[in-house]
Protein backbone atom coordinates (compact mmCIF):
# COMPACT_ATOMS: atom_id res chain seq x y z
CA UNK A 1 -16.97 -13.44 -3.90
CA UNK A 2 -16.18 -12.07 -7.69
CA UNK A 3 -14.48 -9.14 -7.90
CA UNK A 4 -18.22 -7.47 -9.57
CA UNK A 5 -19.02 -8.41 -5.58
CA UNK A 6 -16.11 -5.93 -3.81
CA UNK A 7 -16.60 -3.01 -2.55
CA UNK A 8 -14.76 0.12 -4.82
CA UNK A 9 -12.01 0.55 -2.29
CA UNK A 10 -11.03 -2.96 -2.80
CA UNK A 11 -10.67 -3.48 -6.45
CA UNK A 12 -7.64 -3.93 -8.45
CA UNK A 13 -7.26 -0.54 -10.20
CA UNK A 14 -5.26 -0.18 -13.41
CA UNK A 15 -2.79 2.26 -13.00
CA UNK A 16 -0.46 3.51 -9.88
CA UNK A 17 -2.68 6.21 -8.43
CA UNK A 18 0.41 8.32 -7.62
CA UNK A 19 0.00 11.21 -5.30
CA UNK A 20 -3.33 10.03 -4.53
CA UNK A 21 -5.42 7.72 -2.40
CA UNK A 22 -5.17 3.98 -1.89
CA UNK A 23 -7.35 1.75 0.20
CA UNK A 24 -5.18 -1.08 2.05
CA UNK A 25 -7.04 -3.88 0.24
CA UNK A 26 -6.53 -2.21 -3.34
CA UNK A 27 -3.64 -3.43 -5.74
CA UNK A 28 -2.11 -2.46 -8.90
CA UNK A 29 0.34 -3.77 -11.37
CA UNK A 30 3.04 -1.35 -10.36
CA UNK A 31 2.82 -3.63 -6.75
CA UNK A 32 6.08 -4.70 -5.59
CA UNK A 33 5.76 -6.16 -1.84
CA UNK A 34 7.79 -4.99 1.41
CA UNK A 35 9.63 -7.93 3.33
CA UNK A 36 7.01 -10.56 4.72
CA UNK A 37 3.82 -9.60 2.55
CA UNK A 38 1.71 -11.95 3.11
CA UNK A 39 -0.56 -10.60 0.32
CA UNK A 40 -1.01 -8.62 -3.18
CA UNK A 41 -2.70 -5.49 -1.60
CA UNK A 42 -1.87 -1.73 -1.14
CA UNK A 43 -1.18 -2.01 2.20
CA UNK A 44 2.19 -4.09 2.08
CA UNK A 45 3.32 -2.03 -1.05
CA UNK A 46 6.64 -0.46 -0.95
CA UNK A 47 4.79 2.74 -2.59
CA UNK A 48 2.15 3.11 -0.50
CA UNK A 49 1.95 5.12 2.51
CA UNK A 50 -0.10 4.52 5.26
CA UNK A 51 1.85 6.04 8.19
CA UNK A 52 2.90 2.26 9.57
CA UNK A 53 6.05 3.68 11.46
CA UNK A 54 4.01 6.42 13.63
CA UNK A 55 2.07 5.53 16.44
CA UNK A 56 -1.07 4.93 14.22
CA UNK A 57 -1.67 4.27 11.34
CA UNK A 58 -3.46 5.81 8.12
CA UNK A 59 -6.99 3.82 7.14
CA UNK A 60 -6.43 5.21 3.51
CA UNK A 61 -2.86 5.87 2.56
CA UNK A 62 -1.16 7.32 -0.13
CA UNK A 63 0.52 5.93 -3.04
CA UNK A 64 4.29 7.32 -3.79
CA UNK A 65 4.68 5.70 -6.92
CA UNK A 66 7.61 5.33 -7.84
CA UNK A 67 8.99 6.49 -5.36
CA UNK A 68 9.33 3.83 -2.73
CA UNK A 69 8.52 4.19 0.73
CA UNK A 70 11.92 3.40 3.18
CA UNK A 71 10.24 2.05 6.49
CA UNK A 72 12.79 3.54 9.29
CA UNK A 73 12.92 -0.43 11.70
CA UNK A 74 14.70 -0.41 15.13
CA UNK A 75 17.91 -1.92 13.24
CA UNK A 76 18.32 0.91 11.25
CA UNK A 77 18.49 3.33 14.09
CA UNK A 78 21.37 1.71 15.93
């Protein structure tokens, strides 16, 4: 599948949309990957938002650029 084939919520976009929207599968050259990324998309970027410490999370999140995102883990609350 090209990337012509993706859906618009998928595609790499060219610029940090900061204080806006991101879809998890979307990437941008401002990416920079949390611990364990196992891809280039949105959804494990350090300035994207998507609510993954609460109890659920966000299907569209939102992009901090560049501010990054701290993600509170148990370790840090002992």
């Amino acid at each position: 599948m090209g990337g012509t084939d993706r859906r618009r919520e998928d595609r790499m976009i060219s610029a940090p949309n900061s204080g806006g929207n991101v879809w998890p599968k979307q990437s941008c050259p401002a990416f920079t990957p949390r611990a364990g990324a196992v891809e280039q998309a949105c959804w494990y970027c350090v300035y994207a938002d998507f609510h993954l410490d609460k109890p659920r999370a966000l299907d569209v999140g939102v992009c901090y650029w560049p501010k990054r995102i701290l993600m509170e883990t148990s370790a840090d609350r002992l």
